[in-house]
Protein backbone atom coordinates (compact mmCIF):
# COMPACT_ATOMS: atom_id res chain seq x y z
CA UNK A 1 -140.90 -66.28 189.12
CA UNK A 2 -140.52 -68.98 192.10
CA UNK A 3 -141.63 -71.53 189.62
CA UNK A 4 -138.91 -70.33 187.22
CA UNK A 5 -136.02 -69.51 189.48
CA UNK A 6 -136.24 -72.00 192.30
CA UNK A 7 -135.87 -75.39 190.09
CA UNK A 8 -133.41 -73.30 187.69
CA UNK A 9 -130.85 -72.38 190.56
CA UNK A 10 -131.05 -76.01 192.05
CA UNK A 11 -130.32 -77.64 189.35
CA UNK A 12 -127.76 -75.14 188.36
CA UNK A 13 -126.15 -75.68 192.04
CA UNK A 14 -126.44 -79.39 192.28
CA UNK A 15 -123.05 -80.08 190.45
CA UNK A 16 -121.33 -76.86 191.66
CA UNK A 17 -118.47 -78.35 194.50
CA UNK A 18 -119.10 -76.57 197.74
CA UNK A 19 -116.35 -74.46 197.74
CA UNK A 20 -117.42 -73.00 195.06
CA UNK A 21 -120.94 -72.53 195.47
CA UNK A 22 -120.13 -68.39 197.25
CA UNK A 23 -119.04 -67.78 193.51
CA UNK A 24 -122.03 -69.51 191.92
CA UNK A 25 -124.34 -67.71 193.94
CA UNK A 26 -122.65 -64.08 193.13
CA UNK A 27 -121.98 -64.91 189.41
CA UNK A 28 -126.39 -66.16 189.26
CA UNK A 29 -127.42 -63.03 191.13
CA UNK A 30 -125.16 -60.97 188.08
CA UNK A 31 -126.99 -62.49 185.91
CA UNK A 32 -129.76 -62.20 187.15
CA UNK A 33 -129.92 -58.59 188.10
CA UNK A 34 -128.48 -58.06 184.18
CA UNK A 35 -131.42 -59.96 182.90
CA UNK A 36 -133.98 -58.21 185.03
CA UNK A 37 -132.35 -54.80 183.91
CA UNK A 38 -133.02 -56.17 180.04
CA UNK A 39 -136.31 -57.11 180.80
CA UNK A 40 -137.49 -54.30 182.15
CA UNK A 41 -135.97 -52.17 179.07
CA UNK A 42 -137.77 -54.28 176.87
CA UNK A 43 -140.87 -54.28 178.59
CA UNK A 44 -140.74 -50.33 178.87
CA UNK A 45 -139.96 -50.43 175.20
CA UNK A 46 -142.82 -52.18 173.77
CA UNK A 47 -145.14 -51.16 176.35
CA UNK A 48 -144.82 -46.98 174.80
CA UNK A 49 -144.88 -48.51 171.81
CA UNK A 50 -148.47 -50.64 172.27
CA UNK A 51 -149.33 -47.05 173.66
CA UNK A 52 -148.50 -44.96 171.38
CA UNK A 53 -150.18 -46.95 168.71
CA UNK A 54 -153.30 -47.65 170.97
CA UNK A 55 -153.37 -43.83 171.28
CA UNK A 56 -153.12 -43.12 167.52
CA UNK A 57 -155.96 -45.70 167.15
CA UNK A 58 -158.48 -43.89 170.05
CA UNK A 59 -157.60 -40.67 168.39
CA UNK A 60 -159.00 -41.42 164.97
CA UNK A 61 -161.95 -41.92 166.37
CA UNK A 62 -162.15 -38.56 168.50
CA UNK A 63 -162.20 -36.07 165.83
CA UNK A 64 -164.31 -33.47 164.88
CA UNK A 65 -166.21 -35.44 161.89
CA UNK A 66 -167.27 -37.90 164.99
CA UNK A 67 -170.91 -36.94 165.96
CA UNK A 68 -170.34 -38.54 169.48
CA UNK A 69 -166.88 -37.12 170.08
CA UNK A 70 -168.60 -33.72 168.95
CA UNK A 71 -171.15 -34.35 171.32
CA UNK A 72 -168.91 -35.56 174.36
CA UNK A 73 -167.30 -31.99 173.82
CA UNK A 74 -170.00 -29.95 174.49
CA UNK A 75 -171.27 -31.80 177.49
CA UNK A 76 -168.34 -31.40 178.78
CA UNK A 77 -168.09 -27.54 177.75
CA UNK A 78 -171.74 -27.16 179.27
CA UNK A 79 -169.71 -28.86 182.79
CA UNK A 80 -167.56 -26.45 182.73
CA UNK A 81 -169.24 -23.20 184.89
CA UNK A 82 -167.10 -19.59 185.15
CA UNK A 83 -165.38 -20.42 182.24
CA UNK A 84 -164.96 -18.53 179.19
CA UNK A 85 -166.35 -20.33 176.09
CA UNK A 86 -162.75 -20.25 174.93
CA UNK A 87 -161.84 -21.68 178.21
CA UNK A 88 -164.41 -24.13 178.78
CA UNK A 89 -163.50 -25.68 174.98
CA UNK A 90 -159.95 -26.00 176.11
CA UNK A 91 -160.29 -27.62 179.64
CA UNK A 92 -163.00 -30.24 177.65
CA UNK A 93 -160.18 -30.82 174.97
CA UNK A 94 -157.46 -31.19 177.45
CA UNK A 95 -160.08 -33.60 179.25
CA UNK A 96 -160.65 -35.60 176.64
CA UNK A 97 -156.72 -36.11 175.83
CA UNK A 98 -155.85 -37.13 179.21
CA UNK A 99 -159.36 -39.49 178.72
CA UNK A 100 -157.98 -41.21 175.25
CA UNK A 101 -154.36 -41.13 177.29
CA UNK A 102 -155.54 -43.06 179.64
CA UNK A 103 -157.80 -45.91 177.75
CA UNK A 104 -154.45 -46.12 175.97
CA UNK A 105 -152.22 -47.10 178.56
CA UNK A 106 -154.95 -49.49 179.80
CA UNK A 107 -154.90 -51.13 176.79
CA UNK A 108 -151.47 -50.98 176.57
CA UNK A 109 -150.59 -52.58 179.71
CA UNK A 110 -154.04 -55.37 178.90
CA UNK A 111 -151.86 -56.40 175.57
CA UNK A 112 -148.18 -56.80 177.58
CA UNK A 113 -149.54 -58.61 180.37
CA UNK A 114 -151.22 -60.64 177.99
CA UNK A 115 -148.21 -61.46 175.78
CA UNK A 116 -145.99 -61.86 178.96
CA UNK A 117 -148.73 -64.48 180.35
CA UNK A 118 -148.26 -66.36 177.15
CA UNK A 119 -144.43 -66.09 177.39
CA UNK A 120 -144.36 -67.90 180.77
CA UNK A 121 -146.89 -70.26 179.56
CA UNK A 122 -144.54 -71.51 176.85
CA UNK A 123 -141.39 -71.28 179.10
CA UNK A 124 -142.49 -73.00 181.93
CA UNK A 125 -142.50 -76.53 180.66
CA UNK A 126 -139.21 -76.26 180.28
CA UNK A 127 -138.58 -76.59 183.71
CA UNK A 128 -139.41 -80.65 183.52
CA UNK A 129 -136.44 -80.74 181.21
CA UNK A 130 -134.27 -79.81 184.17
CA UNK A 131 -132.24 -82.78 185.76
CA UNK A 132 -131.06 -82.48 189.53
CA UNK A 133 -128.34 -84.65 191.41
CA UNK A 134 -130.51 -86.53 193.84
CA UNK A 135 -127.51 -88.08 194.95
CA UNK A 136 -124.90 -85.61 195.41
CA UNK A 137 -128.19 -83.88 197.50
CA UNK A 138 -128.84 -86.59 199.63
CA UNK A 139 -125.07 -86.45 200.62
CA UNK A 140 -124.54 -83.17 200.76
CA UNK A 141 -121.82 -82.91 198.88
CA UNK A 142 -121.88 -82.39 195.17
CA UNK A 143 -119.83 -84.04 192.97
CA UNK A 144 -116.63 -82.67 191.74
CA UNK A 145 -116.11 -82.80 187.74
């Protein structure tokens, strides 16, 4: 985000004249607080919907015609002492759920990060296409338009 922001709001205050720069600097944190409210929609967004389709994946595979997820089950029935055999079979489902809920949101969250990492990746050359005022810098004063 420093690499991002930093360069962006210099070059976006270089040309601003002074006494303007208070409303600059409100106006950019707007926009940026609006932005980070959109992104994090977004990101919410697509992140229940990687899970939710990560979970429907896992859960093919954890069905009863599954000779492993049949015999993950009853290990975990067998784990489960003072129960009832109705009981245990229901704590061991319910354990497996939260099991496939979990590997979901892992993988999830491994696919956003992953497609945020490229996003930056491809955004942050465009920083070199920013041009500041050295000059109005150096003087302190920026130029007036």
């Amino acid at each position: 985000m420093a690499l991002i922001f930093v360069p962006m709001e210099t070059t976006a205050f270089s040309r601003i004249p002074r006494h303007l720069l208070a409303d600059a600097a409100g106006l950019s944190n707007v926009l940026k607080e609006t932005g980070g409210a959109i992104g994090l929609a977004l990101f919410t967004s697509v992140l229940l919907r990687h899970e939710t389709s990560a979970r429907a994946g896992l859960a093919a595979h954890v069905g009863v015609t599954n000779p492993l997820a049949t015999q993950r089950l009853s290990l975990l029935q067998a784990f489960t002492p003072g129960s009832s055999p109705t009981g245990a079979r229901s704590r061991a489902l319910g354990y497996l759920s939260q099991t496939v809920s979990r590997e979901a949101a892992v993988r999830a969250y491994e696919e956003l990060f992953l497609l945020l990492g490229v996003m930056i990746l491809v955004v942050l050359p465009l920083i070199l296409l920013l041009k500041v005022d050295r000059g109005a810098i150096a003087h302190g004063e920026p130029e007036a338009e």
